[in-house]
C-alpha atoms as a PDB file:
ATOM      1  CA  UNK A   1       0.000   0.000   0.000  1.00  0.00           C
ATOM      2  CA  UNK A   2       2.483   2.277   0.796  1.00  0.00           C
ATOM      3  CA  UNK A   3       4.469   1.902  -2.647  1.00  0.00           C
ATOM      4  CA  UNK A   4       0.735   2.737  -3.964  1.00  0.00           C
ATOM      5  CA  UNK A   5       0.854   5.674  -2.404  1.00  0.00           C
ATOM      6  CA  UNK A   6       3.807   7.137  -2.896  1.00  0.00           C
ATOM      7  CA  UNK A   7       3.485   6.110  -6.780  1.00  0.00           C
ATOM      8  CA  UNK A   8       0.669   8.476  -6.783  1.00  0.00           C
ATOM      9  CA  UNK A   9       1.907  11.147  -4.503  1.00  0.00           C
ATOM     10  CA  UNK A  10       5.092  11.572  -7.438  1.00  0.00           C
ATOM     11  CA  UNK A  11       2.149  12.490 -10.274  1.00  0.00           C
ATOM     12  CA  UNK A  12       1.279  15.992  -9.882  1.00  0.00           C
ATOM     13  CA  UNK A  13       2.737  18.098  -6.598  1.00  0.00           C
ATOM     14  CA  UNK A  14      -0.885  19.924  -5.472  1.00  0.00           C
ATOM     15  CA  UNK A  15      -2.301  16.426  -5.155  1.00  0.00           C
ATOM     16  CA  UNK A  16      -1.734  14.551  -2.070  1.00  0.00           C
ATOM     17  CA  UNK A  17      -3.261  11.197  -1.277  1.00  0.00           C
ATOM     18  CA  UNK A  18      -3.933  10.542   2.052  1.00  0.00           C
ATOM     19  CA  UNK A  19      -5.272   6.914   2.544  1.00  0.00           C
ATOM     20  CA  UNK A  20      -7.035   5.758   5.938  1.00  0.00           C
ATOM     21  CA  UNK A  21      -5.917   3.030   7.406  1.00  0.00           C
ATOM     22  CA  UNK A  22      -8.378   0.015   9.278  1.00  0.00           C
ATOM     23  CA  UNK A  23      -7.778   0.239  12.808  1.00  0.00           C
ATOM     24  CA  UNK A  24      -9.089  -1.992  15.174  1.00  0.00           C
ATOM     25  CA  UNK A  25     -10.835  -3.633  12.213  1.00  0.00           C
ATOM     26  CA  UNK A  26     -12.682  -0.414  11.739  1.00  0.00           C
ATOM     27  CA  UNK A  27     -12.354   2.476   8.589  1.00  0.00           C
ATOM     28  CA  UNK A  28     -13.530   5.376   8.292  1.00  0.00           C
ATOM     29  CA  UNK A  29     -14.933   5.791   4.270  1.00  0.00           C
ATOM     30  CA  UNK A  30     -16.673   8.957   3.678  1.00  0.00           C
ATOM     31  CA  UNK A  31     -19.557   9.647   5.999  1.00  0.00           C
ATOM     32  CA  UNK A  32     -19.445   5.524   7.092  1.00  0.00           C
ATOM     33  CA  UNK A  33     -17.769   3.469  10.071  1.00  0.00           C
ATOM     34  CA  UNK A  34     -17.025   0.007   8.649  1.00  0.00           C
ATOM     35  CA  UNK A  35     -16.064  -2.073  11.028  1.00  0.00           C
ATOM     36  CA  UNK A  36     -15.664  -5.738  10.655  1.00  0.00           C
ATOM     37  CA  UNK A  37     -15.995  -9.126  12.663  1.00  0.00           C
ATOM     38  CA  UNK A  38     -13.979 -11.591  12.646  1.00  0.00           C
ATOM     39  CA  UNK A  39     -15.831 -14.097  14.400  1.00  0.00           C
ATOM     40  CA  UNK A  40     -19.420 -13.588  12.249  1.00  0.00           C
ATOM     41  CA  UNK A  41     -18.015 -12.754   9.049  1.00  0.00           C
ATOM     42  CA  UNK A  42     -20.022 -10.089   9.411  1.00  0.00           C
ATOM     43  CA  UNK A  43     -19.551  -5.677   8.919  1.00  0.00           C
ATOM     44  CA  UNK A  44     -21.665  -3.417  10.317  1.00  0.00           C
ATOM     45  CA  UNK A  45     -21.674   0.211   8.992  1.00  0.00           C
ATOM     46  CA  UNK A  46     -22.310   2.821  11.451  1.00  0.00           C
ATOM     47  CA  UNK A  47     -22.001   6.917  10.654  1.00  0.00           C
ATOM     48  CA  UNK A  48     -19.185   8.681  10.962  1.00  0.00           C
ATOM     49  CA  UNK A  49     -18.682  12.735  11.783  1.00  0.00           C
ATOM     50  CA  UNK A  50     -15.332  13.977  11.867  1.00  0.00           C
ATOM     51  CA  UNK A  51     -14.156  15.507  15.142  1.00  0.00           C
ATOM     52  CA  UNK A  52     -14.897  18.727  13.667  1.00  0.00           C
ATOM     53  CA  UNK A  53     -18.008  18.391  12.678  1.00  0.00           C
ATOM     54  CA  UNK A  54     -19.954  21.784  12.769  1.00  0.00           C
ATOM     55  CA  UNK A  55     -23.097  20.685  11.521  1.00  0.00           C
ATOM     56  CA  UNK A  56     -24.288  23.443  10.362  1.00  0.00           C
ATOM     57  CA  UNK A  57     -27.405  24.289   8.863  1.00  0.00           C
ATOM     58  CA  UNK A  58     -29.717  27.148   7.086  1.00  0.00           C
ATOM     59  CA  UNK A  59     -31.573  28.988  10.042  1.00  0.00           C
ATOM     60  CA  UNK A  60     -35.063  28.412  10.393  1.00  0.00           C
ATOM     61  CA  UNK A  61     -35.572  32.421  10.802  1.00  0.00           C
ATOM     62  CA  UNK A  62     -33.101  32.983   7.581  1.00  0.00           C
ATOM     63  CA  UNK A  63     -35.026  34.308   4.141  1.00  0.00           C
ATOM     64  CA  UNK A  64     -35.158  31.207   2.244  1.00  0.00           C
ATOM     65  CA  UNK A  65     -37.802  28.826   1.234  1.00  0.00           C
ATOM     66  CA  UNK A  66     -38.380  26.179   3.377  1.00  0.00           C
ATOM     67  CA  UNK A  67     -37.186  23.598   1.458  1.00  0.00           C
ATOM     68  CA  UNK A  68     -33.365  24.675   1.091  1.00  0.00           C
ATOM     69  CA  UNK A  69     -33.678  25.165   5.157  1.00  0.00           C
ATOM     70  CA  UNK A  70     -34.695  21.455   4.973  1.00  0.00           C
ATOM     71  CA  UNK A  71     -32.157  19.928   2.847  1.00  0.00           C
ATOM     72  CA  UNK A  72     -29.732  19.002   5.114  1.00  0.00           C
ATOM     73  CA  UNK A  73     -32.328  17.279   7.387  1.00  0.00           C
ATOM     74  CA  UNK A  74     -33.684  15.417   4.325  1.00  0.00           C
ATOM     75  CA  UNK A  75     -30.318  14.183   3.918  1.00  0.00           C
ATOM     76  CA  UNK A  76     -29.551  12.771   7.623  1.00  0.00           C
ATOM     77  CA  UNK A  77     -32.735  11.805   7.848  1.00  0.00           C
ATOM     78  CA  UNK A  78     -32.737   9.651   4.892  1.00  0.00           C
ATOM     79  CA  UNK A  79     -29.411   8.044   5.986  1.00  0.00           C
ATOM     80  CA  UNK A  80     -31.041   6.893   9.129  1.00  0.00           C
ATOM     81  CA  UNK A  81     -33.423   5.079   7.013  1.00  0.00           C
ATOM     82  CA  UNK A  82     -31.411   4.027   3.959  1.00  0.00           C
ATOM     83  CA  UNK A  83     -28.362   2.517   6.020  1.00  0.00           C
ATOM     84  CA  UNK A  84     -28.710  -1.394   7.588  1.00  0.00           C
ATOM     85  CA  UNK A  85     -28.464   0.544  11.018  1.00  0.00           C
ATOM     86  CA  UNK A  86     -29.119  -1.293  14.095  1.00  0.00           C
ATOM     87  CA  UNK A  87     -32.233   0.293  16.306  1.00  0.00           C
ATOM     88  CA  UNK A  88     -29.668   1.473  19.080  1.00  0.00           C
ATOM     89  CA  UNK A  89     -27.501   3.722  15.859  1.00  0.00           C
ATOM     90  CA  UNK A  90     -31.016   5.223  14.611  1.00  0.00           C
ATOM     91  CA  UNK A  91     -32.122   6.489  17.605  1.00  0.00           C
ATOM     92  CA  UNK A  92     -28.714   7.876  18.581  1.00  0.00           C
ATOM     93  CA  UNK A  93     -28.422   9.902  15.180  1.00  0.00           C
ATOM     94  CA  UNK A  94     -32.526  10.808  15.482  1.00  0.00           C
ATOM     95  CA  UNK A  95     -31.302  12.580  18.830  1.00  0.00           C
ATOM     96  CA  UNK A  96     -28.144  13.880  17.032  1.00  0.00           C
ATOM     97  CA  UNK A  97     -30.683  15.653  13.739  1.00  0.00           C
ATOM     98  CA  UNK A  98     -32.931  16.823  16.939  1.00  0.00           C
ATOM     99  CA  UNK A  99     -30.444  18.640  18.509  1.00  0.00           C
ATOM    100  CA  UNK A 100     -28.477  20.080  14.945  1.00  0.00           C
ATOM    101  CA  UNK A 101     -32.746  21.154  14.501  1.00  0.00           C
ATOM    102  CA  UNK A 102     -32.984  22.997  17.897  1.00  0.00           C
ATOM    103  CA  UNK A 103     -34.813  26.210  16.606  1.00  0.00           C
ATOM    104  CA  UNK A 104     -36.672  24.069  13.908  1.00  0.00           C
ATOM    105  CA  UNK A 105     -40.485  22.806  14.399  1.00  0.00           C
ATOM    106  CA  UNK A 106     -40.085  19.729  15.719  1.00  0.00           C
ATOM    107  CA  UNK A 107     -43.806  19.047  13.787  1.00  0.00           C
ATOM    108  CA  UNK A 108     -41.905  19.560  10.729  1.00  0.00           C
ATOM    109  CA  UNK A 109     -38.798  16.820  11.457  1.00  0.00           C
ATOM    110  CA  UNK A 110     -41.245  14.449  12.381  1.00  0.00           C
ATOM    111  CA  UNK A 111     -43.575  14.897   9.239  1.00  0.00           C
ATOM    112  CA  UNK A 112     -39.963  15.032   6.869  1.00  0.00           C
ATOM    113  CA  UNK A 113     -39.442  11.079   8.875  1.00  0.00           C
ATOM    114  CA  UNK A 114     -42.650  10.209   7.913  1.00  0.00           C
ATOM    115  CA  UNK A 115     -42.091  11.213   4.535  1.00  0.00           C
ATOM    116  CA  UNK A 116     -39.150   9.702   3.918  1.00  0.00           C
ATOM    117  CA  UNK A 117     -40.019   6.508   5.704  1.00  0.00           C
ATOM    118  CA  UNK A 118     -42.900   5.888   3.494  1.00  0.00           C
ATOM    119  CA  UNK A 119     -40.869   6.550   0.639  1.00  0.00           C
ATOM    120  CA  UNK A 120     -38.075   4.313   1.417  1.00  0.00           C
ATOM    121  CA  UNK A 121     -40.506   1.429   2.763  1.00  0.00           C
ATOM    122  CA  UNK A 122     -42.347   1.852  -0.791  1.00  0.00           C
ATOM    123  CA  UNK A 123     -38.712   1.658  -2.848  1.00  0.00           C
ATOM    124  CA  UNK A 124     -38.052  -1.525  -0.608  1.00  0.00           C
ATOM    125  CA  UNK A 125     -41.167  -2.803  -1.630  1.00  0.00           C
ATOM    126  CA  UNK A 126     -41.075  -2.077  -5.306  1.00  0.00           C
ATOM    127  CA  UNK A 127     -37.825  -3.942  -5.435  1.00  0.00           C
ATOM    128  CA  UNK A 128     -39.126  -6.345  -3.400  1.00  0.00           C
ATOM    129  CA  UNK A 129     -41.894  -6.891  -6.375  1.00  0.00           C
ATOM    130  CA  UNK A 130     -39.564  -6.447  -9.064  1.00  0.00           C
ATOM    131  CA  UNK A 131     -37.472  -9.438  -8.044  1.00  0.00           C
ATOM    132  CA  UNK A 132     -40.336 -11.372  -7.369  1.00  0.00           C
ATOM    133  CA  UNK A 133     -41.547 -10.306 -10.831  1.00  0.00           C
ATOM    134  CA  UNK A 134     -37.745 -11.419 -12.414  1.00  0.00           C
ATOM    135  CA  UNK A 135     -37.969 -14.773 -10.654  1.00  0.00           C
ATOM    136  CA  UNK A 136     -41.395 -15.529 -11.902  1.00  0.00           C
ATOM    137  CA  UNK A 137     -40.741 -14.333 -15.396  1.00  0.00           C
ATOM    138  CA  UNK A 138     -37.546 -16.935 -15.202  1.00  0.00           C
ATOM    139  CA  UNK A 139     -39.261 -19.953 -13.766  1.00  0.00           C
ATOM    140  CA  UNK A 140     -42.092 -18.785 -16.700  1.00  0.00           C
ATOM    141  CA  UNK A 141     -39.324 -19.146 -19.276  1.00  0.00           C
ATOM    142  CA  UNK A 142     -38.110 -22.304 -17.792  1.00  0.00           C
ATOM    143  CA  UNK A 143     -41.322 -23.777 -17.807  1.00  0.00           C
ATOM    144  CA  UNK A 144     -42.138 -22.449 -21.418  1.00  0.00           C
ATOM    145  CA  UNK A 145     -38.751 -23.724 -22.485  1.00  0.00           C
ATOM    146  CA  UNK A 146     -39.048 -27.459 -21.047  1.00  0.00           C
ATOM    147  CA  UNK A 147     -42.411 -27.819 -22.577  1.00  0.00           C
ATOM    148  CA  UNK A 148     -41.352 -26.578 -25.975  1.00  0.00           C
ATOM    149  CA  UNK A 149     -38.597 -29.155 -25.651  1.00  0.00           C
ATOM    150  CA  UNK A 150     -41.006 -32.148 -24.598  1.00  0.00           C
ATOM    151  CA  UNK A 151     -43.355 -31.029 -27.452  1.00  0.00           C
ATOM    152  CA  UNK A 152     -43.046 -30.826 -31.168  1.00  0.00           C
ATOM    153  CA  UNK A 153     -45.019 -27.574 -31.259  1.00  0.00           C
ATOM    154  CA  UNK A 154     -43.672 -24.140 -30.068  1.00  0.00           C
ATOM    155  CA  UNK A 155     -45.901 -22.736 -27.257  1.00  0.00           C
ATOM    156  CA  UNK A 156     -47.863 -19.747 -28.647  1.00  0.00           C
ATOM    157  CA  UNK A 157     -47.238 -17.004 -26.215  1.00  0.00           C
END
């Protein structure tokens, strides 16, 4: 790794590559804790906020529509629901959003979850359908295919 990165430290002087390194069998990759398990073959992805962290955000009292103001909890929010967090991790990052929201309507937080929720449950469920859809359509062929070999005549479709 290190030959790697010294390779591509020589190309151009203004870029610098800085690679992470797994400690403790955990990385840090973009806004993600990866941490693996030896003993479950198993990684668990948690979120990850650099020490300095401002979050920051538009405030509520600020002359822009309400949606720009909203964008950033749209974003965490959707995380929470997007990532294969355990119950524990999703409450602890709710509690984080509520407290980067202090002067927002907490009505409005909980009716952007809601939102979101439903629209993430839905996309689960239309994939959900779509590969039940893709396996049916195969085991269809299959089926089509075995008669048309058992039979002289092509099944008319």
């Amino acid at each position: 790794m290190h030959t790697i990165n010294t390779y591509i430290n020589k190309i151009h002087n203004n870029i610098k590559l800085n690679p992470t390194y797994e400690e403790y069998n955990s990385i840090a990759f973009f806004d993600l804790t990866i941490t693996r398990r030896h003993t479950k073959l198993e990684v668990r992805v948690d979120i990850y906020r650099k020490p300095t962290t401002t979050d920051t955000t538009i405030n509520v009292l600020s002359n822009r529509p309400i949606e720009q103001k909203m964008v950033a909890f749209r974003f965490h929010i959707t995380r929470i629901h997007s990532l294969p967090l355990n119950p524990d991790k999703k409450q602890t990052e709710w509690k984080i959003i509520q407290s980067i929201a202090k002067n927002f309507p907490q009505q409005l937080l909980l009716k952007l979850n809601r939102q979101i929720l439903h629209k993430v449950n839905n996309n689960n469920n239309n994939n959900n359908n779509k590969n039940k859809l893709a396996r049916m359509t195969k085991k269809s062929g299959q089926h089509l295919h075995s008669t048309a070999q058992r039979s002289e005549k092509l099944p008319v479709c």
